[in-house]
N, C-alpha and C. Protein backbone atom coordinates (compact mmCIF):
# COMPACT_ATOMS: atom_id res chain seq x y z
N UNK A 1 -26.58 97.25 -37.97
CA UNK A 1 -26.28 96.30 -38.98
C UNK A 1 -26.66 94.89 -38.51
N UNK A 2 -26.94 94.16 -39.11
CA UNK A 2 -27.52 93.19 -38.90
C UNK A 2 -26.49 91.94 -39.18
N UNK A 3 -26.80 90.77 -38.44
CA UNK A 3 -25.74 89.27 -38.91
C UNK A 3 -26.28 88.52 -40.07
N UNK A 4 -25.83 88.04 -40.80
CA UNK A 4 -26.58 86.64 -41.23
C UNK A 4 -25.55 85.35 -41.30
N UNK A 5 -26.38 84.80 -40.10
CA UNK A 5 -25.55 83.28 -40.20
C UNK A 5 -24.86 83.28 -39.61
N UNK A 6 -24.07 84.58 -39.13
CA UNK A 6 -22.41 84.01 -37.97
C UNK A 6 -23.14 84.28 -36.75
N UNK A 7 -22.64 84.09 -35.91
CA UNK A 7 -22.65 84.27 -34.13
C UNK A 7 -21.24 84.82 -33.87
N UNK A 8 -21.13 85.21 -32.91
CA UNK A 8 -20.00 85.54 -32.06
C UNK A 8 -19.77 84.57 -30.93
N UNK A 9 -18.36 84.39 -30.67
CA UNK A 9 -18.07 83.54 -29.54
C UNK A 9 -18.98 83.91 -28.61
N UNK A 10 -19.37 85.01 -27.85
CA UNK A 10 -19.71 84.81 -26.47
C UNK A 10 -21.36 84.48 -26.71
N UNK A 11 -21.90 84.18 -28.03
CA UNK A 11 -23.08 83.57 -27.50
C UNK A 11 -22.87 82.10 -27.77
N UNK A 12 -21.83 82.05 -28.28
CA UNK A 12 -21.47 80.10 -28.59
C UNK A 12 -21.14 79.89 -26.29
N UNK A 13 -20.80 80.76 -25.97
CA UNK A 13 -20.20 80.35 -24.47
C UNK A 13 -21.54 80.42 -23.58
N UNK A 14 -22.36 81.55 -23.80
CA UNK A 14 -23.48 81.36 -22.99
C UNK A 14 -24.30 80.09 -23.00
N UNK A 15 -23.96 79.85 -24.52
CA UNK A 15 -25.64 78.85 -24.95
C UNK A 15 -24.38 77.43 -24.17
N UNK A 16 -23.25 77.37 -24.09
CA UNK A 16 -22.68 76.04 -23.57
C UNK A 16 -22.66 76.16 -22.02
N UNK A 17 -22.68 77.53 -21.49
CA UNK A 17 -22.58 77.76 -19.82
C UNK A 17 -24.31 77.04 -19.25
N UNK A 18 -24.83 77.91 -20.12
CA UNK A 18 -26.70 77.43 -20.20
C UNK A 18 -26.35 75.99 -19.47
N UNK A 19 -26.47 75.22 -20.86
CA UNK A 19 -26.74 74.05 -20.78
C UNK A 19 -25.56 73.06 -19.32
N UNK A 20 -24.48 73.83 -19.53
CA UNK A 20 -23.71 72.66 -18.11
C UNK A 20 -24.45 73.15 -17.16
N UNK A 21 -25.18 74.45 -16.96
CA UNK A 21 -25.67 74.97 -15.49
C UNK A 21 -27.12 74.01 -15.61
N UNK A 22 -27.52 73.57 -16.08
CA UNK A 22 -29.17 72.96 -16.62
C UNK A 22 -28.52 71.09 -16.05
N UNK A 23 -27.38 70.60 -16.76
CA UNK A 23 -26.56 69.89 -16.23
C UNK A 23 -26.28 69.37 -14.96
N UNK A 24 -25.64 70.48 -14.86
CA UNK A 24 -25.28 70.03 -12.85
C UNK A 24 -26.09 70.04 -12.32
N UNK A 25 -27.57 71.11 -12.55
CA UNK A 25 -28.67 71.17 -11.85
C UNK A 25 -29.04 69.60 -11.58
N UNK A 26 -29.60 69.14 -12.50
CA UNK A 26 -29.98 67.93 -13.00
C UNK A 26 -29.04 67.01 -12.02
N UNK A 27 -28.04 66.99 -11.99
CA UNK A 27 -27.77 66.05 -11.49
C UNK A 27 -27.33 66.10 -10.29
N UNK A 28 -27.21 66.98 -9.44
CA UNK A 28 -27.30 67.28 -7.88
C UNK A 28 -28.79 66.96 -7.55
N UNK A 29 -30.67 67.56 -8.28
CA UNK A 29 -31.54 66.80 -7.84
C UNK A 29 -31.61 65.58 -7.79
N UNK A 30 -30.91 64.87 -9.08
CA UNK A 30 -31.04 63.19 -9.22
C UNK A 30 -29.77 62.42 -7.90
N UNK A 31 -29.13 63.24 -7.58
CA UNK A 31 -28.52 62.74 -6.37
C UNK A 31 -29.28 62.80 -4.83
N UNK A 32 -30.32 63.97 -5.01
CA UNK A 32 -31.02 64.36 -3.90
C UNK A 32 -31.53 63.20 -3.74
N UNK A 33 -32.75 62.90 -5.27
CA UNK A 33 -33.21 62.11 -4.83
C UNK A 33 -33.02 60.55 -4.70
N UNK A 34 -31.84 60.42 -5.27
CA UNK A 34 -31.64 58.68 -5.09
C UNK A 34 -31.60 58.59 -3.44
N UNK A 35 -30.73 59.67 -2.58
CA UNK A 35 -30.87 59.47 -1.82
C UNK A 35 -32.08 59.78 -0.54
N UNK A 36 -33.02 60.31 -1.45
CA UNK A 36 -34.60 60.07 -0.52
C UNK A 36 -34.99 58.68 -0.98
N UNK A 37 -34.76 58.25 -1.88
CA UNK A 37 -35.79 57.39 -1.60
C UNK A 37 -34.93 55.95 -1.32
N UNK A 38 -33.88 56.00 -0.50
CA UNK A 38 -32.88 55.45 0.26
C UNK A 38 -33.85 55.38 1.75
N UNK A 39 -33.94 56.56 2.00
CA UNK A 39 -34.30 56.39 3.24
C UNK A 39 -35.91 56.51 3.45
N UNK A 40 -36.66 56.71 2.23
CA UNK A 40 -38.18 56.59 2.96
C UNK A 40 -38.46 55.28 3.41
N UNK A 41 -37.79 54.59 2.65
CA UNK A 41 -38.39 53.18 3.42
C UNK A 41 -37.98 52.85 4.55
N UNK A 42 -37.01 53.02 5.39
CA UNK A 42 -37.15 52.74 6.42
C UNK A 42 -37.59 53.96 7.20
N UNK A 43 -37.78 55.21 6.45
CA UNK A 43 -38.36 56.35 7.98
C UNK A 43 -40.16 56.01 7.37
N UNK A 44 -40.26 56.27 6.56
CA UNK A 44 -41.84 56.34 6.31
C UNK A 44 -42.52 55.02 6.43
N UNK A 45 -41.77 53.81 5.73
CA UNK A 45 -42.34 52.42 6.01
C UNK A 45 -42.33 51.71 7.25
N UNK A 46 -41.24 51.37 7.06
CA UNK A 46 -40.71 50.53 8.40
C UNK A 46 -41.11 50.73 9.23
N UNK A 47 -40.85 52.07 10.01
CA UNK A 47 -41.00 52.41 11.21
C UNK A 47 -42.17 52.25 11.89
N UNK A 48 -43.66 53.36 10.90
CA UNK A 48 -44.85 52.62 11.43
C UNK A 48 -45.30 51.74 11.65
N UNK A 49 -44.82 50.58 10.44
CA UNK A 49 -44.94 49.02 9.81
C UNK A 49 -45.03 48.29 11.25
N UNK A 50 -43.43 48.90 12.07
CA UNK A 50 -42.82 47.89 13.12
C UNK A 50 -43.91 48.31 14.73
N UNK A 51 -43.93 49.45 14.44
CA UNK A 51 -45.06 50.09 15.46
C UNK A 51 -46.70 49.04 15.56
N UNK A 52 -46.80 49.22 14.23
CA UNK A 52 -48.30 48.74 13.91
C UNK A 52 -48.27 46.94 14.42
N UNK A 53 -46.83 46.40 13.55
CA UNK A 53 -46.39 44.96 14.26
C UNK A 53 -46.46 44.40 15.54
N UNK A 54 -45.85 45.71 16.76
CA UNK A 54 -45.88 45.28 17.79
C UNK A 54 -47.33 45.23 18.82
N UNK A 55 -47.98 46.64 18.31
CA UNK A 55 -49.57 46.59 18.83
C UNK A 55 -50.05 45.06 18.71
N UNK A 56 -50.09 44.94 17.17
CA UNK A 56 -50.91 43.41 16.84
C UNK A 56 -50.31 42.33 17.95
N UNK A 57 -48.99 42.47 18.00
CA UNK A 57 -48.51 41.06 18.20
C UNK A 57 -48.82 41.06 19.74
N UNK A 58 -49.01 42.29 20.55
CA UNK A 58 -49.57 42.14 22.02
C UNK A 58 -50.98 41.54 21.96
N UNK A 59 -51.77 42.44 21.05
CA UNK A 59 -53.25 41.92 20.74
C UNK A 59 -53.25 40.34 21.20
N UNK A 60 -52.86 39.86 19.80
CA UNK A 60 -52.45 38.43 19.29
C UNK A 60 -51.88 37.37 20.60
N UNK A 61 -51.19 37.97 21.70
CA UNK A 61 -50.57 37.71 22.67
C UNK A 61 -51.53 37.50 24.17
N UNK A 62 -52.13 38.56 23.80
CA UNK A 62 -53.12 38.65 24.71
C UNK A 62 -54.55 37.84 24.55
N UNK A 63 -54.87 37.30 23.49
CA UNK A 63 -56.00 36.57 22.89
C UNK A 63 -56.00 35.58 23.13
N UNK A 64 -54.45 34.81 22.70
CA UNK A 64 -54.09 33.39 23.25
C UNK A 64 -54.07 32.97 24.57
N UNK A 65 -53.65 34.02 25.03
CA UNK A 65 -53.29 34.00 26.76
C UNK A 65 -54.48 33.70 27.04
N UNK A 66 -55.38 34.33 26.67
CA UNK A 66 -56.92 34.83 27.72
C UNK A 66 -57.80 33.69 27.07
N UNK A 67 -57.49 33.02 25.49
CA UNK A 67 -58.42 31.19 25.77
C UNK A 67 -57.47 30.09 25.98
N UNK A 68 -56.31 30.37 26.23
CA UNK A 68 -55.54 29.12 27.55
C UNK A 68 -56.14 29.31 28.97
N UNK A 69 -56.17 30.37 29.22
CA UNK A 69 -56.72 30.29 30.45
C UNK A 69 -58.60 30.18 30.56
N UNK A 70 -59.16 31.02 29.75
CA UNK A 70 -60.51 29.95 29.88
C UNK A 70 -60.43 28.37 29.62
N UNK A 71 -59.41 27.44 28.52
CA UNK A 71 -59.31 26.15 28.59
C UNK A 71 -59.36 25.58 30.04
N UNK A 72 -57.73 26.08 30.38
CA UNK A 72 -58.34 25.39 31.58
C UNK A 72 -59.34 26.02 32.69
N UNK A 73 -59.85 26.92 32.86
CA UNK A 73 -61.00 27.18 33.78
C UNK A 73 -62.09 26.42 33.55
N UNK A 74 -61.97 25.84 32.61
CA UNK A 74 -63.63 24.75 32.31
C UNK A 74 -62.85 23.53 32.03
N UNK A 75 -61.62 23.20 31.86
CA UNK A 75 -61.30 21.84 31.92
C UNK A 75 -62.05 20.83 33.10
N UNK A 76 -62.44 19.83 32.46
CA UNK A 76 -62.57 18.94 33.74
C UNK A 76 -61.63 18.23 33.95
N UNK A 77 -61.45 17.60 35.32
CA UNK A 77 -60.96 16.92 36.20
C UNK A 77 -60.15 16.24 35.45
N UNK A 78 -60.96 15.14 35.17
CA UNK A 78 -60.66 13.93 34.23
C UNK A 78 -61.07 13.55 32.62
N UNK A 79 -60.18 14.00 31.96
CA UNK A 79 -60.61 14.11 30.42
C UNK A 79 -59.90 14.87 29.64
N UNK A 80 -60.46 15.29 28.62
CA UNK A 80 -59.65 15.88 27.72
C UNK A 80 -60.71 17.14 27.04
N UNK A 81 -60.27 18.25 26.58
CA UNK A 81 -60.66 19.39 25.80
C UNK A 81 -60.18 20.12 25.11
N UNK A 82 -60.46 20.29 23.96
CA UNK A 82 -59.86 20.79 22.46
C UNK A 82 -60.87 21.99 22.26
N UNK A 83 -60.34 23.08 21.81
CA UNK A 83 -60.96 24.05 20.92
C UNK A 83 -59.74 24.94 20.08
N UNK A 84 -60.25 25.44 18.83
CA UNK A 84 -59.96 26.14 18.00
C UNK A 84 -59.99 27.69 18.34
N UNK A 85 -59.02 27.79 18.09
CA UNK A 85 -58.59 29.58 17.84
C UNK A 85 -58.22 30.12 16.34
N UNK A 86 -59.07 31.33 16.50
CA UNK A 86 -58.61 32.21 15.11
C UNK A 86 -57.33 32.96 15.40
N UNK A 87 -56.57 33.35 14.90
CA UNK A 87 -55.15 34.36 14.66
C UNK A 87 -55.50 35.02 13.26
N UNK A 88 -55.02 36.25 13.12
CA UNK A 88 -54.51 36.81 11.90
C UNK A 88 -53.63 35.91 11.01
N UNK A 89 -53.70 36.09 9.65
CA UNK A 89 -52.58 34.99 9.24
C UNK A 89 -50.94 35.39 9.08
N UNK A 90 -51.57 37.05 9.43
CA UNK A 90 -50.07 37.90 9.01
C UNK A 90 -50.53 39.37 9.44
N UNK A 91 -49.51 39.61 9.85
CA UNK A 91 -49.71 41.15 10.45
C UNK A 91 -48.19 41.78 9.34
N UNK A 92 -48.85 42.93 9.46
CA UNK A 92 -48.31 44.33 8.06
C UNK A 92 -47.63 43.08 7.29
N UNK A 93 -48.53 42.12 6.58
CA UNK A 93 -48.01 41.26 5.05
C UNK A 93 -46.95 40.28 5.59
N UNK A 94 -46.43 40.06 6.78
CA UNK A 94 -45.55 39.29 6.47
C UNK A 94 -45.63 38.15 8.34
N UNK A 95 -45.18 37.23 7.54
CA UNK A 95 -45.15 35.54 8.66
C UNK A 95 -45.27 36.01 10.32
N UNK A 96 -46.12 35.70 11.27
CA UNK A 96 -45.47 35.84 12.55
C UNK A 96 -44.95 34.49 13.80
N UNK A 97 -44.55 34.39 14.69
CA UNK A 97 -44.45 32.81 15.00
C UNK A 97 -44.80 33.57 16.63
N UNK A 98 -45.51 32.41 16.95
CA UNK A 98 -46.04 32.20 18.98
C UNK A 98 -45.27 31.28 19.57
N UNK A 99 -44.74 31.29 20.26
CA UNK A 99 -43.93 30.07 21.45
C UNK A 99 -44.78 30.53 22.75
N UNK A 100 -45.23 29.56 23.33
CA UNK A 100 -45.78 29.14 24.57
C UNK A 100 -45.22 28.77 25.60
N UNK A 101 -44.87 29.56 26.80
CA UNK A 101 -43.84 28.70 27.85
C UNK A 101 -42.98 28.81 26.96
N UNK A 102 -42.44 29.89 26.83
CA UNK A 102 -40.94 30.52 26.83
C UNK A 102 -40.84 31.56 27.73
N UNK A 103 -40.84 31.12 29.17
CA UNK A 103 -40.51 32.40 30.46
C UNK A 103 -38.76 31.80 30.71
N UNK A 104 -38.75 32.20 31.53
CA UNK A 104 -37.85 32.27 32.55
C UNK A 104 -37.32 30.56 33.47
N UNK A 105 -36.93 30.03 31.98
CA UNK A 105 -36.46 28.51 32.73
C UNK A 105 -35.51 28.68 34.02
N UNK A 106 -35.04 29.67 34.35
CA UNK A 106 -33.82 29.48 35.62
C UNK A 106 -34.87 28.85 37.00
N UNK A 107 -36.01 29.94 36.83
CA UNK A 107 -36.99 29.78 38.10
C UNK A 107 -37.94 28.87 37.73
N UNK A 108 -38.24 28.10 36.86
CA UNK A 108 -38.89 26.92 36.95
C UNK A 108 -40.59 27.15 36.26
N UNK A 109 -40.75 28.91 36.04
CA UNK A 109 -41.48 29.54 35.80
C UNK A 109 -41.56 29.74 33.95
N UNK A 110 -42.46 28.75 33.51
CA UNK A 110 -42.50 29.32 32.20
C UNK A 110 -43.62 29.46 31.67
N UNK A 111 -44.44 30.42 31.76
CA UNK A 111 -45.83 30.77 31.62
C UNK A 111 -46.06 32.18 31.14
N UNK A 112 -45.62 32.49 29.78
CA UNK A 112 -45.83 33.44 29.05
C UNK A 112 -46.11 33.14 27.44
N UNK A 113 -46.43 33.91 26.55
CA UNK A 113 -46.74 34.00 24.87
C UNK A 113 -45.85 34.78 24.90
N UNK A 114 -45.11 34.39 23.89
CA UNK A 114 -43.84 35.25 22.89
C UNK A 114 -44.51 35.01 21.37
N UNK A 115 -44.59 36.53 20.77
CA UNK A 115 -44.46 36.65 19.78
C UNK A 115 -44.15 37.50 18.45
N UNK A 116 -43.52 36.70 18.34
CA UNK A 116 -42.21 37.51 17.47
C UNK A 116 -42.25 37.15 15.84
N UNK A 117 -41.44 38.15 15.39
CA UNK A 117 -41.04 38.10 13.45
C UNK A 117 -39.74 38.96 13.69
N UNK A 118 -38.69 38.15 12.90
CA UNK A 118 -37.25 39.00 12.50
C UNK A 118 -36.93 39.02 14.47
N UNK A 119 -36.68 40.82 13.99
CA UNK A 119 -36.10 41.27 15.89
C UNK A 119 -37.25 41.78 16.19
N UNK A 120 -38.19 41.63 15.82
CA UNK A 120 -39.40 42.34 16.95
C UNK A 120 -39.95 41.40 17.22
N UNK A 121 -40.46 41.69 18.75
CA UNK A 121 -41.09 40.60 19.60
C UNK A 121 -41.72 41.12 21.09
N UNK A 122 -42.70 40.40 21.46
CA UNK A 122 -43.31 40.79 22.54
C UNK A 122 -44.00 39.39 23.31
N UNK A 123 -43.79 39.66 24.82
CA UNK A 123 -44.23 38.63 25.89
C UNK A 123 -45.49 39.09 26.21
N UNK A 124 -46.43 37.98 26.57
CA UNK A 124 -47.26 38.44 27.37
C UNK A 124 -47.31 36.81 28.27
N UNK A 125 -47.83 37.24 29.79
CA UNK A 125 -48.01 36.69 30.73
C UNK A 125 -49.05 36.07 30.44
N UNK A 126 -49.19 34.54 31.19
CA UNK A 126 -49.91 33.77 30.73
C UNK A 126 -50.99 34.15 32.25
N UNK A 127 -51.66 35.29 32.83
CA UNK A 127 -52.07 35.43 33.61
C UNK A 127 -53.11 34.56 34.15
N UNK A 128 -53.00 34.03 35.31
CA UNK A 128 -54.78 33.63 35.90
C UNK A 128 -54.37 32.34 36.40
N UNK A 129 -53.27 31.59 35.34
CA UNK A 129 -52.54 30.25 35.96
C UNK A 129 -51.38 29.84 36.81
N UNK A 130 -50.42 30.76 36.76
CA UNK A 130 -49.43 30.39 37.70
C UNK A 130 -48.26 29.79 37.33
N UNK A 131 -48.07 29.27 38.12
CA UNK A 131 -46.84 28.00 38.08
C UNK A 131 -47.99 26.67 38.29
N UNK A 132 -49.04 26.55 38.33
CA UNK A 132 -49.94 25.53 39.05
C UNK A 132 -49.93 24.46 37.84
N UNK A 133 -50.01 25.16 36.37
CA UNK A 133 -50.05 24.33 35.18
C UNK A 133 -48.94 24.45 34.16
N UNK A 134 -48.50 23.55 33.50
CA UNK A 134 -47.63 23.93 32.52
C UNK A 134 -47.94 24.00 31.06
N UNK A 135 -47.36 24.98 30.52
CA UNK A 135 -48.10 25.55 29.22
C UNK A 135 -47.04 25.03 28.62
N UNK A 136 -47.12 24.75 27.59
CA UNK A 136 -45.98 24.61 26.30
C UNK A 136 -46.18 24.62 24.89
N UNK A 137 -46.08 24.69 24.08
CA UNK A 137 -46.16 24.92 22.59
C UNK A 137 -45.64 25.98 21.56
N UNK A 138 -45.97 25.98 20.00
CA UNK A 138 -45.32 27.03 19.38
C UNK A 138 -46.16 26.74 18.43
N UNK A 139 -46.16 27.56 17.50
CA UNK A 139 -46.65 27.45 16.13
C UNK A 139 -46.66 28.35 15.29
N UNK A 140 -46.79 29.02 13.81
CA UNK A 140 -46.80 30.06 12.68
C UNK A 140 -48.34 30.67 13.18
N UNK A 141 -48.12 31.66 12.33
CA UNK A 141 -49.35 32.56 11.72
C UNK A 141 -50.31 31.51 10.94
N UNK A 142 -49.82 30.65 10.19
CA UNK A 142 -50.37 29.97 9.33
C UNK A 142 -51.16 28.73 9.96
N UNK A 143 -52.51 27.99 9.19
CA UNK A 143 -52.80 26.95 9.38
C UNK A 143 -53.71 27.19 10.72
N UNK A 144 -54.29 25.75 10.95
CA UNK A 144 -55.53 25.39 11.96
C UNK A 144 -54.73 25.76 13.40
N UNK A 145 -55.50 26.49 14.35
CA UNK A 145 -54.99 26.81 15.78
C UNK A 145 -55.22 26.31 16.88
N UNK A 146 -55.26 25.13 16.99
CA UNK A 146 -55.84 24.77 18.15
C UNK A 146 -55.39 24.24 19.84
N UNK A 147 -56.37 24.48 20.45
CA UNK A 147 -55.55 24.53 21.95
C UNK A 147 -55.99 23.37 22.73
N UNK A 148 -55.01 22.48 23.85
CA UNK A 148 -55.90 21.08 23.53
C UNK A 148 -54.95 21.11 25.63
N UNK A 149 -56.35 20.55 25.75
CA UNK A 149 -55.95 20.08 27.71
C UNK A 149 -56.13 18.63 27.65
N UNK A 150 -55.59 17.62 28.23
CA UNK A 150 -55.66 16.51 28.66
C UNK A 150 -55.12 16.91 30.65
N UNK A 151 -55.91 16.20 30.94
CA UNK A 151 -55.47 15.56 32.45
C UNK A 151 -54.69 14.23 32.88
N UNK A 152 -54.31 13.91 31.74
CA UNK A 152 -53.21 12.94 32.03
C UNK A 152 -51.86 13.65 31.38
N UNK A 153 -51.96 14.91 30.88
CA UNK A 153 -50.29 15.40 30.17
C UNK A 153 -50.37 15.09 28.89
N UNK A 154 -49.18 15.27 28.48
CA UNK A 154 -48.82 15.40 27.01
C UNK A 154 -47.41 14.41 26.89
């Protein structure tokens, strides 16, 4: 025999079990994923980002170092010498800053490149000079770079 038009309760209960099970589904993935994409950014971004940051910033560290010290290897005696350096303007998109002679003020020794963004940061030795000369300066990523010797000081 056939229906027309009625249902019976238990398919009014399936077709409502259906849909809450379709429901919760739904919203245990949408919980999954709010919380992936919580954390890709700092496991998938960041992390390399800060990796890739610190390579450069030794690079960058090491570049400066190595035409301070040709400056003065051709400085003369008596006089003065200026030249220009290139830098990146930004490593992975964002600002970096150099300080010069930021070592170790206790020992009288301050002859290294620091350079840093946020908490990452890296030294490099101002090799080849010593304690014999004193280095000092700082400056951004940004703008003209230039490195300047006088023999009478600063």
């Amino acid at each position: 025999m056939r229906r027309t038009g009625l249902r019976s309760t238990t398919d009014n209960d399936t077709a409502v079990a259906n849909m809450i099970e379709y429901v919760m589904v739904s919203g245990v993935v949408m919980c999954l994923l709010m919380v992936m994409l919580l954390l890709v950014n700092s496991t998938i971004m960041e992390g390399p980002a800060n990796r890739l940051s610190y390579v450069a910033f030794t690079d960058v560290g090491n570049g400066i170092s190595t035409r301070i010290v040709d400056v003065y290897a051709i400085a003369p005696r008596d006089g003065e010498l200026s030249t220009r350096m290139e830098i990146p303007p930004d490593i992975a998109g964002k600002v970096y800053y150099i300080e010069i002679g930021s070592g170790d003020a206790a020992s009288g020794v301050n002859q290294d490149v620091t350079v840093y963004r946020d908490s990452l940061s890296t030294k490099v030795a101002l090799a080849g000079i010593g304690a014999s000369k004193g280095v000092v300066g700082n400056t951004s990523s940004r703008g003209m770079k230039r490195i300047s010797y006088s023999s009478k000081g600063y």
